[in-house]
Protein backbone atom coordinates (compact mmCIF):
# COMPACT_ATOMS: atom_id res chain seq x y z
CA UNK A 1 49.57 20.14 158.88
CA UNK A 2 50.09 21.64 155.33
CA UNK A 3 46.73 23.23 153.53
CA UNK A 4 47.31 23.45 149.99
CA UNK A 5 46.46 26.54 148.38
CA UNK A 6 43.87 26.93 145.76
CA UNK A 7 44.19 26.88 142.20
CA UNK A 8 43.41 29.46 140.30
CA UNK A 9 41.22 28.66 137.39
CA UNK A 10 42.13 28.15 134.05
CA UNK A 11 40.18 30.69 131.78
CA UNK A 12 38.53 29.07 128.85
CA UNK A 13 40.44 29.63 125.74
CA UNK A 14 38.21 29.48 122.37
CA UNK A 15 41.26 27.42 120.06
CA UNK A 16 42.17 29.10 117.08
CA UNK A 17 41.11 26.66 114.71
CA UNK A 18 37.30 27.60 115.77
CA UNK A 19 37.58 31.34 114.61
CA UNK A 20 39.14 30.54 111.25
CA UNK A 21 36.00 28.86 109.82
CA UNK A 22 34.17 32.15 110.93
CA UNK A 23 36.61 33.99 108.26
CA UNK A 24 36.66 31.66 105.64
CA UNK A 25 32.47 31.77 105.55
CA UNK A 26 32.97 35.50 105.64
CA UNK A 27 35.01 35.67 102.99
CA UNK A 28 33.57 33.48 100.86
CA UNK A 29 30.23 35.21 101.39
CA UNK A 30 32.32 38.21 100.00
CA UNK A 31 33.72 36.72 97.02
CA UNK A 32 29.90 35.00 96.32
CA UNK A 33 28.35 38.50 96.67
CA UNK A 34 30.72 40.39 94.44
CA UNK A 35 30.49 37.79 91.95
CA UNK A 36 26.91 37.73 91.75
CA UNK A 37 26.91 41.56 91.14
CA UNK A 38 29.12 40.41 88.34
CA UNK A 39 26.62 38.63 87.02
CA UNK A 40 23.78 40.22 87.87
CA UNK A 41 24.10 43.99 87.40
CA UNK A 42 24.70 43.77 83.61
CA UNK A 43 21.79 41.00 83.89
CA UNK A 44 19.63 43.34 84.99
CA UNK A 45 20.40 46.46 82.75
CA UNK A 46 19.99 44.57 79.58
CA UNK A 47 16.64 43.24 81.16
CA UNK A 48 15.42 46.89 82.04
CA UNK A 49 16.44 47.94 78.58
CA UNK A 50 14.10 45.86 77.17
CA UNK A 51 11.28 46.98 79.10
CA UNK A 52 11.92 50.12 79.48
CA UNK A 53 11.26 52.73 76.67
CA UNK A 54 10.86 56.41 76.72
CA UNK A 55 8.15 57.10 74.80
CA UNK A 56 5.92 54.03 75.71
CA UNK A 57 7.42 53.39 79.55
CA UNK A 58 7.76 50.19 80.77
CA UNK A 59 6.36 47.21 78.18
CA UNK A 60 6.79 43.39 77.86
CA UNK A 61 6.50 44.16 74.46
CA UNK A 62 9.94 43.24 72.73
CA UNK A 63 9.22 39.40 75.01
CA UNK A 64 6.15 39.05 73.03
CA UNK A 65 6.79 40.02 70.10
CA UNK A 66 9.99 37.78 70.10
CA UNK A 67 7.54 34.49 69.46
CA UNK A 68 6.44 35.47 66.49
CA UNK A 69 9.35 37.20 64.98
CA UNK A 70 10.72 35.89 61.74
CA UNK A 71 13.59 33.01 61.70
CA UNK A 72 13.55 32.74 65.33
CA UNK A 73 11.98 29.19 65.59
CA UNK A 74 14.15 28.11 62.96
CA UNK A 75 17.35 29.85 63.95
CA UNK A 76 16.73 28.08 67.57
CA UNK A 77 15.42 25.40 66.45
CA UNK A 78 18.51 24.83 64.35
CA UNK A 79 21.13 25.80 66.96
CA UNK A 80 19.50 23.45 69.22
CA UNK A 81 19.60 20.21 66.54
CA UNK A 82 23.30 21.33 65.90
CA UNK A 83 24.64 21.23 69.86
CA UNK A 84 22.46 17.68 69.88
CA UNK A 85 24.47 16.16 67.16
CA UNK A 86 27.52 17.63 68.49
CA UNK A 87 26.99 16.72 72.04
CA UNK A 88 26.55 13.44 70.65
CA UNK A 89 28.92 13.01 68.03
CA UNK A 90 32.45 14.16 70.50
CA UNK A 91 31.87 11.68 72.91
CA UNK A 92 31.68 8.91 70.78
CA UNK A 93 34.91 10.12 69.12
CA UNK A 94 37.38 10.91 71.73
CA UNK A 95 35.90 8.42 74.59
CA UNK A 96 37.26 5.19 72.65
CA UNK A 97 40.33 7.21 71.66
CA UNK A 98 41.11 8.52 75.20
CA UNK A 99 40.49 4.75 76.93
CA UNK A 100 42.64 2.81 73.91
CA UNK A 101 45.28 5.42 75.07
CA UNK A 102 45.22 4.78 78.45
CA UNK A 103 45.36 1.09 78.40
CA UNK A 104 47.16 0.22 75.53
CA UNK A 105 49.62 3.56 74.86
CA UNK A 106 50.01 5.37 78.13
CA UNK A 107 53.10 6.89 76.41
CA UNK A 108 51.11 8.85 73.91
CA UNK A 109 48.58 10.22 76.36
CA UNK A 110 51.17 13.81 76.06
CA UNK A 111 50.58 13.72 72.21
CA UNK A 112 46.74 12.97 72.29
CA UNK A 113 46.75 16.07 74.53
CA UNK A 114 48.56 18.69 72.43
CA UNK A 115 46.18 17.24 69.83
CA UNK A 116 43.31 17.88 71.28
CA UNK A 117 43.98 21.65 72.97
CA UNK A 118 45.30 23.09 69.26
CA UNK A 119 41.62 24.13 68.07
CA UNK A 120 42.79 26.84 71.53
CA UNK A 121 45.82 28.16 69.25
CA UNK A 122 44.43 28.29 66.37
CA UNK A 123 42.35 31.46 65.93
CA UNK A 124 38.53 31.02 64.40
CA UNK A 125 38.75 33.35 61.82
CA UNK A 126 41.37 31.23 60.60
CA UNK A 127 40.09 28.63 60.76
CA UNK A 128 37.38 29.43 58.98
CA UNK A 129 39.34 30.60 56.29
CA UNK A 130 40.52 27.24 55.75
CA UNK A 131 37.30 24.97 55.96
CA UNK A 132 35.87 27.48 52.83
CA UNK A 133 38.69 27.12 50.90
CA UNK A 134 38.37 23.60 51.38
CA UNK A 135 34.77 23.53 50.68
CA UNK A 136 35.30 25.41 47.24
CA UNK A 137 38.17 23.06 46.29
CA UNK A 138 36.69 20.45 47.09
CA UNK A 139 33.41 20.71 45.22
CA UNK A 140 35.76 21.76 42.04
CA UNK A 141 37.91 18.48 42.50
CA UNK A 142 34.96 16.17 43.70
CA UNK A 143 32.57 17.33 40.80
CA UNK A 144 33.40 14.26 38.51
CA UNK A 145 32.92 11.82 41.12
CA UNK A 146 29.98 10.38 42.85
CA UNK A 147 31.31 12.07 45.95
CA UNK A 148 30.21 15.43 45.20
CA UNK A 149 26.54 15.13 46.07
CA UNK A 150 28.03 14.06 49.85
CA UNK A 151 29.53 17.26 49.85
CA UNK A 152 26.80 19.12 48.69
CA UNK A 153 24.49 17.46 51.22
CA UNK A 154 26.88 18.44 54.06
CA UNK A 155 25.97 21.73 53.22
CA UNK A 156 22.95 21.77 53.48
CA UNK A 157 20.78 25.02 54.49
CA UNK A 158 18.18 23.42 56.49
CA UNK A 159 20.90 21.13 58.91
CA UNK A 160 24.45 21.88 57.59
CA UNK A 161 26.58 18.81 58.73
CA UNK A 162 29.47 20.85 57.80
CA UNK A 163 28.76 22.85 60.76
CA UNK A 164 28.88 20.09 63.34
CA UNK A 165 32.09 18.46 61.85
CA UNK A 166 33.29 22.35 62.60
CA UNK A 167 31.60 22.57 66.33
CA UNK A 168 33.27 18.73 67.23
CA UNK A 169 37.26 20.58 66.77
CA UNK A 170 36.27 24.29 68.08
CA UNK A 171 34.58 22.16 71.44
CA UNK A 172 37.07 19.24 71.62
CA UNK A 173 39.58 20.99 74.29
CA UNK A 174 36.80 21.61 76.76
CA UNK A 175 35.56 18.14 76.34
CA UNK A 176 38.90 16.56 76.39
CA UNK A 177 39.83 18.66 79.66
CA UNK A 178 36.69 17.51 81.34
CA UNK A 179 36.45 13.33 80.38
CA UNK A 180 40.18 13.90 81.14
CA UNK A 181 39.51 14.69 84.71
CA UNK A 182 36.48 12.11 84.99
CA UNK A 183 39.15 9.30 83.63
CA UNK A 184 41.73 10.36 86.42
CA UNK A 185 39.06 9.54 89.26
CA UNK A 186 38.55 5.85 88.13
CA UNK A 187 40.78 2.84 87.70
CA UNK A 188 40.37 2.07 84.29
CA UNK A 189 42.42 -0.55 83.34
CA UNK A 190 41.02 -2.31 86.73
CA UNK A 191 37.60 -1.74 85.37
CA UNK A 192 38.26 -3.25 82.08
CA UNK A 193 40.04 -6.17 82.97
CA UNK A 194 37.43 -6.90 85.65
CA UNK A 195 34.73 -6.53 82.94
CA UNK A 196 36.40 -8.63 80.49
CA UNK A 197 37.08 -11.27 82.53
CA UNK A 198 33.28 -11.68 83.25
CA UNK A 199 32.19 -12.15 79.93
CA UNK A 200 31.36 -8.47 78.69
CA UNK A 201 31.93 -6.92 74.83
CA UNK A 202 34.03 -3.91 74.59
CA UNK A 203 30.85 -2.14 73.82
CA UNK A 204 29.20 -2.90 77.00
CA UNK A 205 32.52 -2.26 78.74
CA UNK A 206 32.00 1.38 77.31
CA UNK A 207 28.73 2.32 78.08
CA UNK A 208 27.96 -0.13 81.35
CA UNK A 209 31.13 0.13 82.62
CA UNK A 210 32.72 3.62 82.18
CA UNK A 211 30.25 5.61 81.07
CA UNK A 212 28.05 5.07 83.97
CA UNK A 213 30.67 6.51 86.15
CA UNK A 214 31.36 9.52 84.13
CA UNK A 215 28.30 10.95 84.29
CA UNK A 216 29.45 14.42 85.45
CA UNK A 217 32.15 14.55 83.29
CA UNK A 218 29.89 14.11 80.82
CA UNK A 219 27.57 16.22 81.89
CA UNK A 220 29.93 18.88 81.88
CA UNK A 221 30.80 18.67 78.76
CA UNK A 222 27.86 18.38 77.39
CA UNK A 223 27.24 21.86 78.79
CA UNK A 224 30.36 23.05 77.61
CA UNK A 225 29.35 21.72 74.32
CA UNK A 226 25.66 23.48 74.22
CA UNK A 227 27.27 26.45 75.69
CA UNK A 228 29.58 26.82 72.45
CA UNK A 229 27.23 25.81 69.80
CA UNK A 230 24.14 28.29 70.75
CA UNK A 231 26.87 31.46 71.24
CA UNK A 232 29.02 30.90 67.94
CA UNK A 233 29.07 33.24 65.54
CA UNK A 234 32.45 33.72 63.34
CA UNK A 235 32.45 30.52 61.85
CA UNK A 236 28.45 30.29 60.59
CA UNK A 237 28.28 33.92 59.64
CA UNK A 238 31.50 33.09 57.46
CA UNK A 239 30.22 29.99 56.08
CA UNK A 240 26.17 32.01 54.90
CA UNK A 241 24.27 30.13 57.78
CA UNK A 242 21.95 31.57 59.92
CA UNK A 243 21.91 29.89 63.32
CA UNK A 244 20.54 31.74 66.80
CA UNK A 245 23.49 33.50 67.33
CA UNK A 246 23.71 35.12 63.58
CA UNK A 247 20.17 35.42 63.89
CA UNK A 248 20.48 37.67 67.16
CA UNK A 249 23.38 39.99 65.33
CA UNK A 250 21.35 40.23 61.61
CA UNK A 251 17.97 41.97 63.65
CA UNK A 252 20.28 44.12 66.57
CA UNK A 253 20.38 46.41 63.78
CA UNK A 254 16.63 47.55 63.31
CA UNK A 255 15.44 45.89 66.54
CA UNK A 256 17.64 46.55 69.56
CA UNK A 257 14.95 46.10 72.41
CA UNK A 258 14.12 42.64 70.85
CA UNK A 259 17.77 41.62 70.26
CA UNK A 260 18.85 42.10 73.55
CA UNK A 261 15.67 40.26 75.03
CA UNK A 262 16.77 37.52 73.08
CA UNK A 263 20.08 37.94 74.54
CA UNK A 264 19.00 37.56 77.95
CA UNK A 265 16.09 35.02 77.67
CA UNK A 266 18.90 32.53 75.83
CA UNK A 267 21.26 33.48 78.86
CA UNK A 268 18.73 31.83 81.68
CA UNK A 269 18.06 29.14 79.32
CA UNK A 270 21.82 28.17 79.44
CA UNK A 271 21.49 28.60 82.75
CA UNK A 272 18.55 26.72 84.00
CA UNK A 273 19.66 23.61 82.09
CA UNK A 274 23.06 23.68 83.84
CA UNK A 275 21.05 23.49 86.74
CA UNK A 276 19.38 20.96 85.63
CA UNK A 277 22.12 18.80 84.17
CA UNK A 278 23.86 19.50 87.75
CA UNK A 279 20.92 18.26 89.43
CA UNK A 280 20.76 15.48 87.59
CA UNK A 281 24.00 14.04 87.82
CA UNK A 282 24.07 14.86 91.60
CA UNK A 283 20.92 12.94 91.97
CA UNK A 284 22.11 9.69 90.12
CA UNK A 285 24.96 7.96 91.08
CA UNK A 286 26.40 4.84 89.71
CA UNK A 287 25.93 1.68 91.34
């Protein structure tokens, strides 16, 4: 009779595949915490510069006194009107543009893109440079004509139009990039066609059909959008308007403290509404 001998036991092996998640989490705990020291160690100097003074110690002065200082109502208030119209104005433009490419001109969807990234080459100051001189030919040539009062109402100090037709090209790559990407997650020509068939308008195509389903992308560039407006400064300084930004630069000279708590109280605004516009969009999807 034959016993059989025992078997030794296998020892438990912990598969490789388990520890690499460990090392990813590390390192992206890593990469997170150096990044927010980025952020936040400049964050925080220019926040204990404004409190912090040697002759008075630390005061919440400069925050409070930043209410009431002059032209910062309107200079925000301004900014703020100008990244609405914007925000509002882009979409409406290159939307139609981008979806008429896609369905009926696929081939031109390389030109419509070298179109749109140029305001990237083309250098601000330059830029610039060109919209005065158009301005000041312009109001000599257009003088004689009924025309002229349009361009002197563009102008205007109190909501200068010719700023938004400016902030719609300096803004247009970012917002091409992102609709760009929300157009490559959808079917569009499917959608249309299905929507067409049924009945529906190109209008309501447009904003029941695709725009419900590029909410993020819109989102995002509405950020983008409010992002570029509130921080410009080359092109409205240039042009004699006084927006936030040019507001912030014109008092850094006699008022530092307040300046840079202007700085940093516009930064977490920017901030919390990306928040918010991310929460938002993550919170409503389309049906």
């Amino acid at each position: 009779m034959t016993t059989l001998a025992p078997v030794a036991p296998v020892p438990e092996t912990v598969p490789t595949g388990q520890a690499r998640p460990s090392r990813s989490r590390l390192w992206r705990g890593v990469v997170l915490a150096l990044a927010g020291l980025y952020f936040l160690v400049p964050l925080g100097a220019s926040f204990w510069f404004t409190i912090y003074n040697e002759t008075t110690g630390v005061s919440f002065a400069p925050y409070l006194e930043l209410w009431t200082a002059e032209g910062f109502a309107s200079s925000l208030l301004l900014s703020l009107g100008l990244a609405v119209a914007t925000i509002v104005l882009v979409p409406l433009l290159t939307l139609p543009a981008m979806i008429t490419v896609r369905l009926a001109a696929p081939r031109l969807r390389p030109v419509m893109e070298v179109v749109c990234t140029l305001p990237l080459v083309v250098p601000p100051i330059t830029f610039v440079a060109g919209i005065s001189k158009s301005l000041q030919v312009g109001g000599e040539v257009l003088a004689p004509t009924p025309f002229w009062a349009t361009l002197i109402a563009i102008q205007d100090q109190d909501f200068p139009l010719v700023l938004v037709f400016v902030y719609v090209i300096l803004v247009l790559p970012f917002v091409y990039r992102s609709l760009d990407a929300g157009l490559r997650t959808m079917d569009v020509r499917t959608l249309v066609e299905a929507a067409r068939n049924l009945g529906a308008s190109w209008p309501h195509v447009l904003f029941r059909v695709i725009v419900p389903n590029l909410r993020s992308a819109l989102a995002s560039a509405s950020f983008l959008t409010l992002a570029l407006v509130l921080g410009e400064y080359t092109v409205a300084s240039i042009l004699g308007y006084q927006p936030f930004a040019v507001w912030i630069v014109t008092i850094s000279g006699s008022k530092g403290q307040l300046s840079v708590a202007v700085s940093v109280l516009s930064l977490l605004l920017t901030w919390l509404l990306l928040l918010t516009i991310s929460g938002g969009t993550r919170g409503r999807r389309p049906a």
